[in-house]
Protein backbone atom coordinates (compact mmCIF):
# COMPACT_ATOMS: atom_id res chain seq x y z
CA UNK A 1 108.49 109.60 -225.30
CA UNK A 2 107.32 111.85 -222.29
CA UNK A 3 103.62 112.82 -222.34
CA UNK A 4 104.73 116.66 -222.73
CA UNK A 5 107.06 115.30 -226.50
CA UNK A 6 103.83 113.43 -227.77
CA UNK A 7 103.42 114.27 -231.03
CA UNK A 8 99.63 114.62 -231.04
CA UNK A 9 98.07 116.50 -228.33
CA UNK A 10 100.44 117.86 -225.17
CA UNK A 11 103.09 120.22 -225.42
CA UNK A 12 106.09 121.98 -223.03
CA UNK A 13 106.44 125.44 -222.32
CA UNK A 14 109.65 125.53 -223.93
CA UNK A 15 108.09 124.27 -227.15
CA UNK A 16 106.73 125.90 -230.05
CA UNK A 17 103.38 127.15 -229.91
CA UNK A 18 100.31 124.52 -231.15
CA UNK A 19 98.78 125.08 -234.76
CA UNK A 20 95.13 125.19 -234.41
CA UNK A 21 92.91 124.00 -237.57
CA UNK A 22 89.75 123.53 -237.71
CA UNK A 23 88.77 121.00 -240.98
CA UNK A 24 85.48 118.81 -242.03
CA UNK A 25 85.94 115.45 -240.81
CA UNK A 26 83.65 112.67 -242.10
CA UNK A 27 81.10 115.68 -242.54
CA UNK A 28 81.65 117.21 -239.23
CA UNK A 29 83.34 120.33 -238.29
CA UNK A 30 86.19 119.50 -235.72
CA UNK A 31 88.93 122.19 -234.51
CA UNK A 32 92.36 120.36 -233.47
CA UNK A 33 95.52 121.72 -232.00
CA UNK A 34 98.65 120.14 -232.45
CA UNK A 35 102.54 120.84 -231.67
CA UNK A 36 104.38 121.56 -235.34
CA UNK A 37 105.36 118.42 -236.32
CA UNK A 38 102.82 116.48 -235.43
CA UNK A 39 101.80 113.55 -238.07
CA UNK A 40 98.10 113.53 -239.30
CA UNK A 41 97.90 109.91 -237.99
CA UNK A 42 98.85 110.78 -234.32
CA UNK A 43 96.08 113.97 -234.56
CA UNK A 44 93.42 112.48 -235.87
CA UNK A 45 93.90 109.41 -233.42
CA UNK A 46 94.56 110.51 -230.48
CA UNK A 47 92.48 113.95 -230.32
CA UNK A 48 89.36 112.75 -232.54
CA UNK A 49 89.42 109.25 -231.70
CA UNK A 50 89.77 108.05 -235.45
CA UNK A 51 91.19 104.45 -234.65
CA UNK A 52 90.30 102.93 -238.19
CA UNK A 53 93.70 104.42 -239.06
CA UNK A 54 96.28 102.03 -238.39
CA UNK A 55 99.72 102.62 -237.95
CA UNK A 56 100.93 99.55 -239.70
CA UNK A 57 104.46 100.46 -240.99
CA UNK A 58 104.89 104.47 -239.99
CA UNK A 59 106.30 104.26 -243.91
CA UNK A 60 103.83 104.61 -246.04
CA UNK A 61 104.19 100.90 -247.76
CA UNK A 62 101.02 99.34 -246.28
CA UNK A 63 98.09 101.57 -246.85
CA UNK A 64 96.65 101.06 -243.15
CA UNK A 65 96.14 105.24 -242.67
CA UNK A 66 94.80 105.83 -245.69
CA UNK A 67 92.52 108.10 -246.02
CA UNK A 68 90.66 110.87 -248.06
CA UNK A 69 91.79 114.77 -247.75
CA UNK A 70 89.72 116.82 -250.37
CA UNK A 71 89.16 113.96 -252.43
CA UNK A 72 92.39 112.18 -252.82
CA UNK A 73 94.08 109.65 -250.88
CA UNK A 74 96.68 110.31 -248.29
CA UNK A 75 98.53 108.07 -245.92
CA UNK A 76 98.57 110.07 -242.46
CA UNK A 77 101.15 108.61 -241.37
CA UNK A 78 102.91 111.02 -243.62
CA UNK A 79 101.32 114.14 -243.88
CA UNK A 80 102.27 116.07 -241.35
CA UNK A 81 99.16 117.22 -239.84
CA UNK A 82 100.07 121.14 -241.00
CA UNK A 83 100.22 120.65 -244.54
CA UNK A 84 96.16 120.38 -244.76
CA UNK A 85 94.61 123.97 -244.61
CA UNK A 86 92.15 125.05 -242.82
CA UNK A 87 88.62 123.96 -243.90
CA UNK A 88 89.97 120.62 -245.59
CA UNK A 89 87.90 118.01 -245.93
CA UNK A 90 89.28 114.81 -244.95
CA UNK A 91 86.71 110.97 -244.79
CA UNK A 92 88.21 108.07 -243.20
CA UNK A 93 86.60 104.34 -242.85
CA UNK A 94 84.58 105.83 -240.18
CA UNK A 95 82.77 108.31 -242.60
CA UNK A 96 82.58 105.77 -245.18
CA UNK A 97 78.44 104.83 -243.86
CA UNK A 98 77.22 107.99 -244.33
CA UNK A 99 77.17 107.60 -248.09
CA UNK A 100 75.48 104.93 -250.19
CA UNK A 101 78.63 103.62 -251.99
CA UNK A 102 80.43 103.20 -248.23
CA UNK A 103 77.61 100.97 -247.11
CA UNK A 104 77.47 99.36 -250.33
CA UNK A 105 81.62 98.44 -250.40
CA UNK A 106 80.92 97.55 -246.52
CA UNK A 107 78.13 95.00 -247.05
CA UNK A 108 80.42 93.83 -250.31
CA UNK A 109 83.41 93.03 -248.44
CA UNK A 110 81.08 91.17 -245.72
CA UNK A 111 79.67 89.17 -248.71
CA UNK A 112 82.49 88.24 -249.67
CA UNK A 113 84.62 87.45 -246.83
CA UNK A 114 87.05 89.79 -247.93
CA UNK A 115 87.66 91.32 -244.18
CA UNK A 116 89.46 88.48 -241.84
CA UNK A 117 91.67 89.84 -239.11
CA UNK A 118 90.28 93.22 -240.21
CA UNK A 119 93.59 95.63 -239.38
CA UNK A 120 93.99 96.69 -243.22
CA UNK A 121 90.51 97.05 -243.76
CA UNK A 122 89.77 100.82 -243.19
CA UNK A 123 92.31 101.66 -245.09
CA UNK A 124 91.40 99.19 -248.34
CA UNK A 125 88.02 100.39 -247.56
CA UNK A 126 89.01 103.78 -247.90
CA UNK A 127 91.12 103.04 -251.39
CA UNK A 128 88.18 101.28 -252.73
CA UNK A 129 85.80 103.86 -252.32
CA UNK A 130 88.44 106.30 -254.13
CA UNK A 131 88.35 104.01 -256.60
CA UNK A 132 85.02 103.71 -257.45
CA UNK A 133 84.12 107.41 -257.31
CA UNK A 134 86.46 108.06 -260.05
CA UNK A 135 86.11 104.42 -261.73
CA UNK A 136 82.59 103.52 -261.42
CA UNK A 137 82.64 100.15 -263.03
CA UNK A 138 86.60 99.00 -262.76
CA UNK A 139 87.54 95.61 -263.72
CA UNK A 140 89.88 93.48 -261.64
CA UNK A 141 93.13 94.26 -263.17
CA UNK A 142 92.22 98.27 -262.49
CA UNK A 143 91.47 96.96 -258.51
CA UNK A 144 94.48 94.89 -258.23
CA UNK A 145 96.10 97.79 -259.64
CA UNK A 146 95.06 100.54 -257.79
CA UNK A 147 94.91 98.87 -254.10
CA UNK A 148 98.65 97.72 -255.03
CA UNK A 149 99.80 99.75 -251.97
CA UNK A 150 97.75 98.37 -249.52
CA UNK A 151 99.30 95.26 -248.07
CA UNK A 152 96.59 92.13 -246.44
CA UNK A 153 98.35 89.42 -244.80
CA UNK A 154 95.34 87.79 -244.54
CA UNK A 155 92.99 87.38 -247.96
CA UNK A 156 95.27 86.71 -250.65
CA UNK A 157 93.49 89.73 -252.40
CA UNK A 158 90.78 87.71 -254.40
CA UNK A 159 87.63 88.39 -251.97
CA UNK A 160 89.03 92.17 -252.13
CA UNK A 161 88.91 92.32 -255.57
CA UNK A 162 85.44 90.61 -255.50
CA UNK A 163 84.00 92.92 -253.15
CA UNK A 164 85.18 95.89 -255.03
CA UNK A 165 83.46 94.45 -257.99
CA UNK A 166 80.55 93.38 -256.58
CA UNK A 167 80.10 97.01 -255.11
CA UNK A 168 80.29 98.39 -258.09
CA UNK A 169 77.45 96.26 -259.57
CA UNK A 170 76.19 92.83 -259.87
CA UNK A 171 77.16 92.54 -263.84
CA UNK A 172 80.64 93.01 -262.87
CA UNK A 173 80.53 90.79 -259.64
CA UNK A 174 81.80 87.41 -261.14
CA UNK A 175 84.24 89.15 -263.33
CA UNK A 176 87.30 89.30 -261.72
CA UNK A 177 89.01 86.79 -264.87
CA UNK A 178 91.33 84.26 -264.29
CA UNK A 179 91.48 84.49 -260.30
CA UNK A 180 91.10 80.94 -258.95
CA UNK A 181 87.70 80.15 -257.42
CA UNK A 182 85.94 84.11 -258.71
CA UNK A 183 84.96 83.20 -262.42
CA UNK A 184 81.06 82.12 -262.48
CA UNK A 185 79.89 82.45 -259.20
CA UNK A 186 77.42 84.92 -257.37
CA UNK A 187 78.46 87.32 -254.94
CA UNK A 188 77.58 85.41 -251.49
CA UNK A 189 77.52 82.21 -253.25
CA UNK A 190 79.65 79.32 -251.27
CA UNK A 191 83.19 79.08 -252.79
């Protein structure tokens, strides 16, 4: 694709004109243009440098753009960037610090050794934080649940589900049930 088709940022004269919105992104006003089709992913990438989206399957079965607009998860690599309206608020993994319940699901999943190659991260990051906010104290058959979509290669999904739990409180950090090596121990104790 020619610099002047790109979906996020350039554009032809024989195009149709941008769409400029301006939205709060991870608690910071931001103003983007973008030709009419553009995909949320490609904007938020390539014009605010946003890389903890992933473009992992450009089909929405992986979960590695997810991300929060007003509250509720999206995967931007299917939103077209001009469904949100101007003055949305959208938090991806790289917002995720500036609250207490980001750090604390951060430090969790280091804990736990529930990040390993690290590209689905953000985005389980992300669903886990949704998930707390409206499930404070979720056991592990809600977690397994509700990060169903978001596909790791890497951890087998245990030391995810213990992270979640541990971030959500130490009483609920060694009960993720009848997952092999999770009942009884400690968060950060060996496995």
């Amino acid at each position: 694709m020619s610099e002047s088709r790109s979906l996020g940022a350039s554009f032809a004269p024989d195009e149709e004109p941008p769409i400029t919105r301006r939205w709060i992104v991870n608690g910071e006003p931001r103003e983007v243009s973008f030709a009419p089709l553009a995909r949320l992913l490609d904007v938020l990438r390539e014009q605010l440098d946003l890389v903890s989206l992933k473009e992992g399957c450009g089909e929405g079965e992986c979960g590695a753009c997810s991300l929060l607009v007003d509250g509720r998860v999206q995967l931007a690599c299917l939103t077209a960037a001009a469904q949100l309206e101007e003055g949305a608020q959208l938090l991806t993994a790289e917002g995720l610090g500036r609250e207490e319940l980001g750090r604390r699901l951060g430090a969790a999943f280091a804990e736990e050794g529930a990040v390993q190659c690290g590209y689905c991260t953000p985005g389980v990051l992300v669903g886990s934080y949704a998930l707390l906010r409206e499930t404070p104290r979720p056991d592990a058959e809600t977690i397994r649940q509700r990060l169903a979509g978001h596909l790791c290669r890497c951890t087998g999904y245990t030391k995810i589900v213990d992270a979640v739990l541990g971030a959500a409180g130490p009483e609920r950090a060694s009960a993720s049930g009848s997952m092999p090596g999770a009942a009884g121990r400690s968060p950060g104790e060996p496995r």
